[in-house]
N, C-alpha and C. Protein backbone atom coordinates (compact mmCIF):
# COMPACT_ATOMS: atom_id res chain seq x y z
N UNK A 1 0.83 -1.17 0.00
CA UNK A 1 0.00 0.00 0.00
C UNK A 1 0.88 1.25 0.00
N UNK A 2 0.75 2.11 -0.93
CA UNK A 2 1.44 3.18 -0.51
C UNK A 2 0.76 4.26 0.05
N UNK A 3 1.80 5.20 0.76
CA UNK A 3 1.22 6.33 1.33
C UNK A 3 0.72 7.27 0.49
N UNK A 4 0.10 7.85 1.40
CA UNK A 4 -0.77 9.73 0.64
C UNK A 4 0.76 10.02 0.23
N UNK A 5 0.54 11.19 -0.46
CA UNK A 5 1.66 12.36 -1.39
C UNK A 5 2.48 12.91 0.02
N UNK A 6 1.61 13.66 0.98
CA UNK A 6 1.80 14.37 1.76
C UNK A 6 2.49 13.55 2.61
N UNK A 7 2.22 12.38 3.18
CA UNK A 7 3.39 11.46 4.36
C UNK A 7 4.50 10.77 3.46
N UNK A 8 4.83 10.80 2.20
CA UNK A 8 5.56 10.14 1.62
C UNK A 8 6.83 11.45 1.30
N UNK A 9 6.16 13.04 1.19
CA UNK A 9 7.23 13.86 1.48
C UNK A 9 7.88 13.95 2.50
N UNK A 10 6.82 14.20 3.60
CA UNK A 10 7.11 13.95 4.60
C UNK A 10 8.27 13.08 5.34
N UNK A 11 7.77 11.64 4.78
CA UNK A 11 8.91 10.90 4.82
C UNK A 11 10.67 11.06 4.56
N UNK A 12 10.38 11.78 3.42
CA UNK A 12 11.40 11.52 2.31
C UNK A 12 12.39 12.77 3.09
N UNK A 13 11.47 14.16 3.60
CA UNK A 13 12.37 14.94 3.94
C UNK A 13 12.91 14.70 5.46
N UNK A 14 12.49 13.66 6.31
CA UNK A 14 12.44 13.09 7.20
C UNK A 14 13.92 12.27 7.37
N UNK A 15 14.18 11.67 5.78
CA UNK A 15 15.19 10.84 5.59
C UNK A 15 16.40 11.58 5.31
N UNK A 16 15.99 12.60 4.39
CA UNK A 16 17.12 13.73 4.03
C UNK A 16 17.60 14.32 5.28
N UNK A 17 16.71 15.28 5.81
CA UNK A 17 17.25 15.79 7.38
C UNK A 17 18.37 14.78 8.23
N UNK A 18 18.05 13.66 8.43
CA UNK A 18 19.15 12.81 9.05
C UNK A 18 20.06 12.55 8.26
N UNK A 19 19.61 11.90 6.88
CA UNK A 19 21.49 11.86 6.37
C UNK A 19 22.21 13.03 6.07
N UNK A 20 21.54 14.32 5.98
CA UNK A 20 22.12 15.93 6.44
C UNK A 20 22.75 15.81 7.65
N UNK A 21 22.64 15.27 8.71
CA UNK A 21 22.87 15.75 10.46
C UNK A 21 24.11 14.33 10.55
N UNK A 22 23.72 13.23 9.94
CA UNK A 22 24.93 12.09 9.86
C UNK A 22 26.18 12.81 8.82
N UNK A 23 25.68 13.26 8.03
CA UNK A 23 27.01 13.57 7.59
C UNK A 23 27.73 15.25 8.34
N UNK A 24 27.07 15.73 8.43
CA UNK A 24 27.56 17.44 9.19
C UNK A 24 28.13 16.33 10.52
N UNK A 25 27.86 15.37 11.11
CA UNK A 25 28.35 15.35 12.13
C UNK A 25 30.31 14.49 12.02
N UNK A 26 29.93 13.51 11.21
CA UNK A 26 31.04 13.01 10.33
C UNK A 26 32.10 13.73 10.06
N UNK A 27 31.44 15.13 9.80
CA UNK A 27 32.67 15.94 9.40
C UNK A 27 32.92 16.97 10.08
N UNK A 28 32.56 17.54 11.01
CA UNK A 28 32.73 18.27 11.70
C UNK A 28 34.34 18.03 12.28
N UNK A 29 34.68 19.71 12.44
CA UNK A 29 36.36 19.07 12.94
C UNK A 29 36.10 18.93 14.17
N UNK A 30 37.37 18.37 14.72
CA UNK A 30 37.44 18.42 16.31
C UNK A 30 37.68 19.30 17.05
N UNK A 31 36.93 19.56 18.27
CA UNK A 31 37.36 20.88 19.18
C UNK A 31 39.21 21.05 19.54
N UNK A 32 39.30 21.95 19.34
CA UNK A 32 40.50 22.15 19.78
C UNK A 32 40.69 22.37 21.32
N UNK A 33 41.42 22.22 22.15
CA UNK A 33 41.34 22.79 23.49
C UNK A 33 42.53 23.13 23.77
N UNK A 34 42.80 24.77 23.15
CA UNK A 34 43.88 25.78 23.04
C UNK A 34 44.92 25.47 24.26
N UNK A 35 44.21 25.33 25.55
CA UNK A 35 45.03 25.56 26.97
C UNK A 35 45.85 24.20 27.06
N UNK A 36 45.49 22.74 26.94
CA UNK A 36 46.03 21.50 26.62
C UNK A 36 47.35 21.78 25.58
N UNK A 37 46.90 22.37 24.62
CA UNK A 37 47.99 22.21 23.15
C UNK A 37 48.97 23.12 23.83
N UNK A 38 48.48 24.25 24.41
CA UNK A 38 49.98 25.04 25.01
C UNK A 38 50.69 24.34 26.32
N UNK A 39 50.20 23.59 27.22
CA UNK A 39 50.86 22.70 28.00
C UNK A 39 51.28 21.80 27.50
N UNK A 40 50.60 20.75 26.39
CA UNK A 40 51.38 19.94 25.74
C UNK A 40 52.76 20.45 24.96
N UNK A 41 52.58 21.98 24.26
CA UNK A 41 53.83 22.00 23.48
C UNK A 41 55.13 23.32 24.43
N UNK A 42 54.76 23.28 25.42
CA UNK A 42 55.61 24.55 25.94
C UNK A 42 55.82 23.81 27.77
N UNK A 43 55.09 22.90 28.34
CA UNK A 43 55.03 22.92 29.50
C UNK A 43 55.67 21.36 30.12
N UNK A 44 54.74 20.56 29.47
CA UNK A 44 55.25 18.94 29.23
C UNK A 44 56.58 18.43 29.21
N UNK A 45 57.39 18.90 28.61
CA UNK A 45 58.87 18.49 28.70
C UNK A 45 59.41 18.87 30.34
N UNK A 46 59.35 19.72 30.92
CA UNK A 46 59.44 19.42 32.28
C UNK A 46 58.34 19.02 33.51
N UNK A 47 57.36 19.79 32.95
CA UNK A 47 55.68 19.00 34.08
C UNK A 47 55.88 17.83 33.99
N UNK A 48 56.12 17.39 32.55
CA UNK A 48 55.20 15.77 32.47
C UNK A 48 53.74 15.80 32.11
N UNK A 49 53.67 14.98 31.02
CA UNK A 49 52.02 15.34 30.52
C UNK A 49 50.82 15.20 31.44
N UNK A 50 51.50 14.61 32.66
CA UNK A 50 50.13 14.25 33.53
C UNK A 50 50.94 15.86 34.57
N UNK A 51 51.11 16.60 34.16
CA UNK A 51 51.94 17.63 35.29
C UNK A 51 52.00 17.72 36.69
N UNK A 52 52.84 16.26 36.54
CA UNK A 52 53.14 16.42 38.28
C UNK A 52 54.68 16.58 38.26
N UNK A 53 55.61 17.23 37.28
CA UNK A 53 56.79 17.43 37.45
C UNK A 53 57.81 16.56 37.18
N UNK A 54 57.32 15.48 36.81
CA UNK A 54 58.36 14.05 36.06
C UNK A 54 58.24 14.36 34.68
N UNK A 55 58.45 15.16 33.80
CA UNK A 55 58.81 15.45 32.60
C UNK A 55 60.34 14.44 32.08
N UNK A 56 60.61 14.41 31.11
CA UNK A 56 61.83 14.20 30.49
C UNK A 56 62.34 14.84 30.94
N UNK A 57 62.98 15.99 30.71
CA UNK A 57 63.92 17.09 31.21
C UNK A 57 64.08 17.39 32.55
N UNK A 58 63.42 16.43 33.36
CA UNK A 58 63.95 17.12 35.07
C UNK A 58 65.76 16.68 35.04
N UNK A 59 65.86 15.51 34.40
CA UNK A 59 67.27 15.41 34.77
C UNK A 59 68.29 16.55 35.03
N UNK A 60 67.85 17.36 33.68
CA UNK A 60 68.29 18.63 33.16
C UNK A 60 68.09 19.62 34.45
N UNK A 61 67.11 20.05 34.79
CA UNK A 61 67.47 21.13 35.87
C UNK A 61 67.87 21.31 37.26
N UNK A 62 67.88 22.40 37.88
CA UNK A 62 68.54 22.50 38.79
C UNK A 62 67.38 22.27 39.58
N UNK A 63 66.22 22.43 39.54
CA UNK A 63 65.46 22.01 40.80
C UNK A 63 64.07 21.96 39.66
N UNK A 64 63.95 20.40 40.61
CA UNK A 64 62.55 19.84 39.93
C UNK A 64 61.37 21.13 39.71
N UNK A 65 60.15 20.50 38.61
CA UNK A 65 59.85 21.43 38.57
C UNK A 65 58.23 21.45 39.25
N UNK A 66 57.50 22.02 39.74
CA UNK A 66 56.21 21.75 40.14
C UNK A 66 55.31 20.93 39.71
N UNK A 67 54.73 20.54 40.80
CA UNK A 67 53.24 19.19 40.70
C UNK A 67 52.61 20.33 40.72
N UNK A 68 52.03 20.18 39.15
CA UNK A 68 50.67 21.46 39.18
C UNK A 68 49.71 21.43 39.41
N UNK A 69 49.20 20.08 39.84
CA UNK A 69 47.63 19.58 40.02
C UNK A 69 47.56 19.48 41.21
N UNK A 70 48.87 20.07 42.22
CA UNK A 70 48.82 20.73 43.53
C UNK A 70 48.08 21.75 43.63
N UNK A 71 48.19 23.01 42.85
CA UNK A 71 48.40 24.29 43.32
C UNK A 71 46.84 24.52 44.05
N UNK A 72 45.79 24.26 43.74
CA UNK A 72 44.73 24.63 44.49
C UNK A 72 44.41 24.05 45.85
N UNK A 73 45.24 22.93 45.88
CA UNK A 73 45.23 22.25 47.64
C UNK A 73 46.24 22.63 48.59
N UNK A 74 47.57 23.37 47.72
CA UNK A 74 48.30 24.45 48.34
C UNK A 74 47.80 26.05 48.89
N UNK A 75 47.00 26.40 47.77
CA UNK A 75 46.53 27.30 48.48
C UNK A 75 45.05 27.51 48.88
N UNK A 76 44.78 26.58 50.08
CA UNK A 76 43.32 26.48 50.62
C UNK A 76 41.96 25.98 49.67
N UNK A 77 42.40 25.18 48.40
CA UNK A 77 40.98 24.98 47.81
C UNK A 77 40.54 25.83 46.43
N UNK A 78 41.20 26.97 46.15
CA UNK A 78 41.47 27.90 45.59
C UNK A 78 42.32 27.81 44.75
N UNK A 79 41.80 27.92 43.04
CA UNK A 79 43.16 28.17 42.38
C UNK A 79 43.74 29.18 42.36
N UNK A 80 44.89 29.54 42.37
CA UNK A 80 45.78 30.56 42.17
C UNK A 80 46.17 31.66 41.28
N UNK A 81 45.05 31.98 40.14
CA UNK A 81 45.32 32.34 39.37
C UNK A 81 45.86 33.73 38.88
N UNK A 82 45.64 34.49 40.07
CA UNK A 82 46.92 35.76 39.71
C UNK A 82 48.46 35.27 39.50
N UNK A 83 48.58 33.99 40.93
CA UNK A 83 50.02 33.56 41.08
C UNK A 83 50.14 32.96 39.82
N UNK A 84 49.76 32.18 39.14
CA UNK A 84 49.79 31.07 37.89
C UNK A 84 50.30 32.18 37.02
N UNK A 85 49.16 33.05 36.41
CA UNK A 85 49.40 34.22 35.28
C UNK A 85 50.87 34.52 35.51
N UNK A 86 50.78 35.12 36.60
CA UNK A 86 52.21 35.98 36.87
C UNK A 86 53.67 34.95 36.42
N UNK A 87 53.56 33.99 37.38
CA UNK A 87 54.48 32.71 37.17
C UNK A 87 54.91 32.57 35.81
N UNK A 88 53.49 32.00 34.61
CA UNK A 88 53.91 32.12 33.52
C UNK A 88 54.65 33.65 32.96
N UNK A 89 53.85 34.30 33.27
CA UNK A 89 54.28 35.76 31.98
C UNK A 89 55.72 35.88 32.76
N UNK A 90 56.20 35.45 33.28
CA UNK A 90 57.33 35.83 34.26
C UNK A 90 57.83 37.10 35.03
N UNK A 91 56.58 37.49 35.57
CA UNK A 91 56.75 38.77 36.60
C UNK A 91 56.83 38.05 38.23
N UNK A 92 56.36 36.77 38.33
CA UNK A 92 56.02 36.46 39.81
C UNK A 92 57.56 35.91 39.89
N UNK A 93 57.20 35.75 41.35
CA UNK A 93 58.47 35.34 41.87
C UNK A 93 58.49 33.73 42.22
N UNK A 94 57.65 32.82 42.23
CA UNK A 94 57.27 31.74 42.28
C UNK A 94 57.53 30.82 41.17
N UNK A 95 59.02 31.14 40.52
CA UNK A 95 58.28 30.66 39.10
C UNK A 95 59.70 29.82 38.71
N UNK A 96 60.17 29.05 40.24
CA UNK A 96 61.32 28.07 39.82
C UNK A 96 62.67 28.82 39.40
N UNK A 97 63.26 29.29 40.11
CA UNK A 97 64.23 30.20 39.16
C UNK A 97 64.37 30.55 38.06
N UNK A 98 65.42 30.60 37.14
CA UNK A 98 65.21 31.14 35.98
C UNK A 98 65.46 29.75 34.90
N UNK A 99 65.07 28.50 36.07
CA UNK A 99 65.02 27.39 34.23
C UNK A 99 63.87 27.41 34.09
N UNK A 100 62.75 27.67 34.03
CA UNK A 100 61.68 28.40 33.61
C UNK A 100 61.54 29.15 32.96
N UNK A 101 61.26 28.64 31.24
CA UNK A 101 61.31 30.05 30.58
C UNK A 101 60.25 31.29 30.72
N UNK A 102 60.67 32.40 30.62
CA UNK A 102 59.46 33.53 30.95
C UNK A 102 58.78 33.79 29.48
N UNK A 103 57.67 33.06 29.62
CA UNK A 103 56.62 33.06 28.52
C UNK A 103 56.10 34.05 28.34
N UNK A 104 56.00 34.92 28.43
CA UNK A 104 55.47 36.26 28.33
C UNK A 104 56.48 36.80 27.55
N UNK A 105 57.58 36.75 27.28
CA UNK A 105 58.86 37.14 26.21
C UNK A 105 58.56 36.40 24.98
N UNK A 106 58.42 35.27 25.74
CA UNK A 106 58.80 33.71 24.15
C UNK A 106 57.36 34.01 23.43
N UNK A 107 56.23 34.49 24.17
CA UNK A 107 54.71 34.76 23.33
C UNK A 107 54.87 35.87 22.50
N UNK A 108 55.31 37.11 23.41
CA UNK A 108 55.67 38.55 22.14
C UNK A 108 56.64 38.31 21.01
N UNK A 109 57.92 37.39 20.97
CA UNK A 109 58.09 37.02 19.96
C UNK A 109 57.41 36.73 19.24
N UNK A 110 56.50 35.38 19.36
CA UNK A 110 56.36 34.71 18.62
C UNK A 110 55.06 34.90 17.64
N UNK A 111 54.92 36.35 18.26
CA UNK A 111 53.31 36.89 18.47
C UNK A 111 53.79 37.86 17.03
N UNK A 112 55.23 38.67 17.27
CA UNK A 112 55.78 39.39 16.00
C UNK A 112 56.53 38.77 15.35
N UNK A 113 57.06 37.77 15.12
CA UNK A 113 57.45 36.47 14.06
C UNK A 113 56.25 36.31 13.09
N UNK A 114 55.13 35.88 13.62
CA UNK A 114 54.15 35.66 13.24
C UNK A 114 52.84 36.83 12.36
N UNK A 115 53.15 37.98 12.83
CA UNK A 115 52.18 39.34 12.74
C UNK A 115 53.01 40.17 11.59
N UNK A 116 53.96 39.92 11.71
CA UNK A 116 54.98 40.74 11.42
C UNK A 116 54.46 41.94 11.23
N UNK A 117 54.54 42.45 9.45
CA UNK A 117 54.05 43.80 9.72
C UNK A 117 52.05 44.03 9.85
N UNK A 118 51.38 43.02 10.08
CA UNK A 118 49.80 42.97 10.50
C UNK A 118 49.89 43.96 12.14
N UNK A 119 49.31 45.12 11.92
CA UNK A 119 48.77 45.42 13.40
C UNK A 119 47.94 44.60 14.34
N UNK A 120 48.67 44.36 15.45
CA UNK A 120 47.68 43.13 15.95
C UNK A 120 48.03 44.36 17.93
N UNK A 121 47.42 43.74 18.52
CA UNK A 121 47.74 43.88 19.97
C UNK A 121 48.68 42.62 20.60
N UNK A 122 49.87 43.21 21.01
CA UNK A 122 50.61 42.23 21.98
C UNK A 122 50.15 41.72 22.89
N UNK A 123 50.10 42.53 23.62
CA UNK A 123 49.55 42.17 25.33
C UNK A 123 48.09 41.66 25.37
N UNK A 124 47.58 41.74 24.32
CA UNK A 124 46.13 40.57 24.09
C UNK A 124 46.70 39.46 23.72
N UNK A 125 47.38 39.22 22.86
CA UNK A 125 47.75 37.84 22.38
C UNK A 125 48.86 37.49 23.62
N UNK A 126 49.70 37.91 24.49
CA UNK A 126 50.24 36.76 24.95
C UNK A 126 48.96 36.60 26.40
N UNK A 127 48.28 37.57 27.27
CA UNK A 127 47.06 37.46 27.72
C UNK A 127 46.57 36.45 27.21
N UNK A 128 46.24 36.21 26.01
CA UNK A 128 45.01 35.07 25.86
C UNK A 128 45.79 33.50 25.77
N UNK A 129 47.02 33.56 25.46
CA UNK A 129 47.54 32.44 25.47
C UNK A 129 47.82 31.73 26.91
N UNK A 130 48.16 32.73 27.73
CA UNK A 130 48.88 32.48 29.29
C UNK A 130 46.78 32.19 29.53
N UNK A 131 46.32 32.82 29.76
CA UNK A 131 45.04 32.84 30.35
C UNK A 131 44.42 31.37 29.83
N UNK A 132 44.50 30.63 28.77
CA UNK A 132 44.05 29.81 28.01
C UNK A 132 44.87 28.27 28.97
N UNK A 133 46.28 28.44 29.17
CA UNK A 133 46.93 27.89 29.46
C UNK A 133 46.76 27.34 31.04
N UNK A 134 46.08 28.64 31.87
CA UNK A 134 45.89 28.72 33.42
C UNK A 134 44.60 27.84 33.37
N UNK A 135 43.41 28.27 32.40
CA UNK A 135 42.50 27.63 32.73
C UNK A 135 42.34 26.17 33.01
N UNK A 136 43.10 25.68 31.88
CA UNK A 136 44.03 24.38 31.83
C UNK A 136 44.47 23.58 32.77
N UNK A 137 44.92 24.10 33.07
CA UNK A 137 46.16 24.30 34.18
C UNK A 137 44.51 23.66 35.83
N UNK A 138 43.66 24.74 35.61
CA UNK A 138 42.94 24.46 36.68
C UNK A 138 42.02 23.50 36.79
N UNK A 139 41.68 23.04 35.57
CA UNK A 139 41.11 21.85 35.19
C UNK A 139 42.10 20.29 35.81
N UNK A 140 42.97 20.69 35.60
CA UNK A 140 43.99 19.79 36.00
C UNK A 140 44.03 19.40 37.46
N UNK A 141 43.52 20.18 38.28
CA UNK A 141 43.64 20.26 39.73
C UNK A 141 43.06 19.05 40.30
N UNK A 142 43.89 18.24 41.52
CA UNK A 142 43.21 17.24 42.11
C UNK A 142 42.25 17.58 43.07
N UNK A 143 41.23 16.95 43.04
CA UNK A 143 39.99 17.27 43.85
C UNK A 143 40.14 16.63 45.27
């Protein structure tokens, strides 16, 4: 038996709509999660990807480097995030001596490497990278 006109469009656009939503979903890219990719490519070699400070490179320095999935049970429950910011951009004083590179230098480079002659804002772009990185960073925290 076939259907009326009207439930057989019905149908039909019924069928289209989903293999529309199966394929948009198929292809959709993957989220990026900016704050991960900058700990994975700038932080990891001494954190350690799980950042508790067993990186490859501790051999290398003079003093291990922080369990970061401490910092909010160090300070009362609370993440730290003026101290974190600062730490990275390298104004704080918390920030492992100087084998720690001060990211807040290595970002404005890389910020005018990259921009060259494009007017862009500095201090927004390394801001959003360090800020991207902290959030990260707090996600990471043991509960």
């Amino acid at each position: 038996m076939l259907l009326p006109t009207t439930a057989r469009r019905a149908t039909t656009l019924l069928l289209f709509a989903t293999l529309a939503q199966v394929a948009a979903a198929q292809t959709a890219p993957a989220r990026v999660d900016l704050g991960k990719r900058e700990f994975d490519n700038n932080c990891a070699a001494c954190h350690g990807r799980d950042a508790r400070g067993n990186g490859p490179f501790v051999e290398f320095l003079r003093r291990g480097p922080a369990d970061l999935t401490q910092m909010s049970r160090r300070n009362g429950g609370v993440f730290p995030l003026a101290q974190v910011f600062e730490a990275i951009e390298g104004a704080g004083s918390g920030h492992g001596g100087r084998d720690m590179p001060i990211w807040g230098t290595e970002y404005s480079v890389r910020a005018a490497e990259y921009y060259m002659d494009t007017p862009y804002d500095s201090a927004a772009y390394v801001r959003a990278r360090i800020l991207a990185l902290a959030e990260y960073l707090n996600r990471l925290q043991a509960r």
